[in-house]
Protein backbone atom coordinates (compact mmCIF):
# COMPACT_ATOMS: atom_id res chain seq x y z
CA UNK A 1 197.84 124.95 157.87
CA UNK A 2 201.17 123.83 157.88
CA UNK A 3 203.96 123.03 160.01
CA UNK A 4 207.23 124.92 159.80
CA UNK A 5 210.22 122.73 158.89
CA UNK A 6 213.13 122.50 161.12
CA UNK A 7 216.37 122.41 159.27
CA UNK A 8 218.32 119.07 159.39
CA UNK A 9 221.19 120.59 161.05
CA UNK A 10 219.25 122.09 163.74
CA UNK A 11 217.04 118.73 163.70
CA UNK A 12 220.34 117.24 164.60
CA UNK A 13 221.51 119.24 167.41
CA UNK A 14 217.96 118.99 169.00
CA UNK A 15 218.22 115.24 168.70
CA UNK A 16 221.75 114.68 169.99
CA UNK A 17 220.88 117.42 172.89
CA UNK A 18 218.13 115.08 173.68
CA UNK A 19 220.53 112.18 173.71
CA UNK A 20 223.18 113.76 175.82
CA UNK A 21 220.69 114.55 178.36
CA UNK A 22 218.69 111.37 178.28
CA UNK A 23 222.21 109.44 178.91
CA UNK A 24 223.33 112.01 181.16
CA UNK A 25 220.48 112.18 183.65
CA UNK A 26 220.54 108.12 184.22
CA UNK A 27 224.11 108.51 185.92
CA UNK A 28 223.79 111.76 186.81
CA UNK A 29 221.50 114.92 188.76
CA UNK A 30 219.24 116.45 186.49
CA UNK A 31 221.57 119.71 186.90
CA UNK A 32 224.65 118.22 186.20
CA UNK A 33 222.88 116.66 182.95
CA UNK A 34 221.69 120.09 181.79
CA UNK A 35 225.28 121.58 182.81
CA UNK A 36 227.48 118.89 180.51
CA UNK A 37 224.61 119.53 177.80
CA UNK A 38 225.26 123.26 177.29
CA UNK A 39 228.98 122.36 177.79
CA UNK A 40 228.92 120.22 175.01
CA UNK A 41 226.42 122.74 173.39
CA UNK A 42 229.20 125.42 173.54
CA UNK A 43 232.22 123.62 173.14
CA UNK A 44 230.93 121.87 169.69
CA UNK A 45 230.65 125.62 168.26
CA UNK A 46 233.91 126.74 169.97
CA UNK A 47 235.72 123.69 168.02
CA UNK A 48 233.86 124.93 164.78
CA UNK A 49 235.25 128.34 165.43
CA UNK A 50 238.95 127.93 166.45
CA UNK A 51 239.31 124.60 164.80
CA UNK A 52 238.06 125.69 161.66
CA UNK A 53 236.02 122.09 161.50
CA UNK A 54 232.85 123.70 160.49
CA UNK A 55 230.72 126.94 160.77
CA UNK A 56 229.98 128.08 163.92
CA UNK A 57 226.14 128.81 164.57
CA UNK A 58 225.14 129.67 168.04
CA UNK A 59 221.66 128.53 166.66
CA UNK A 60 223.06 125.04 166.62
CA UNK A 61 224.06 125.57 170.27
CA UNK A 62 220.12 126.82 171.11
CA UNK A 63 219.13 123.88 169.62
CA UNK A 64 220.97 121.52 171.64
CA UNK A 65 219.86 122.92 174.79
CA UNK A 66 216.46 122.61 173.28
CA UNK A 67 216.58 119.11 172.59
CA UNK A 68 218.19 118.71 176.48
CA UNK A 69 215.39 120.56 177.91
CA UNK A 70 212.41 118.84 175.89
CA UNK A 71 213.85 115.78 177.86
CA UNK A 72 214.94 117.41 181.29
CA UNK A 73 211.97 119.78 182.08
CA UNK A 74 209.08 116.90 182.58
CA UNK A 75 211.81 114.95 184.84
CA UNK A 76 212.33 118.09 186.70
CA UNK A 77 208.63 118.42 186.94
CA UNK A 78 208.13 114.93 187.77
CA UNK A 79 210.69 115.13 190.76
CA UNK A 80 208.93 118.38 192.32
């Protein structure tokens, strides 16, 4: 059997979603961590869209919030 591959652009955007929140949640409530992650989820594609810096993919923005939650959700459970 084998694994499915995860594109290296969505690889990315799990990996920096993870980073945002990791930083994030050492200054910060876990909620206001997972709020500036899908703010900076969001806003990346909305710059790709209006600034015409690159193509917008709200599969890039799932991803982030993926990679934020792999890291938020056992804090969250560890705090409960």
């Amino acid at each position: 059997m084998s694994l499915p591959m995860l594109p290296h652009d969505k690889a990315n955007h799990l990996a920096y979603g993870a980073a945002i929140a990791a930083l994030t949640a050492l200054l910060a409530p876990l909620w206001l961590a997972a709020g500036v992650c899908l703010l900076a989820a969001v806003g990346k594609e909305l710059i790709d869209l209006v600034g015409n810096r690159g193509t917008p993919d709200a599969w890039d923005a799932v991803a982030t919030v993926a990679g934020s939650a792999l890291v938020l959700a056992p804090l969250y459970l560890r705090a409960a």
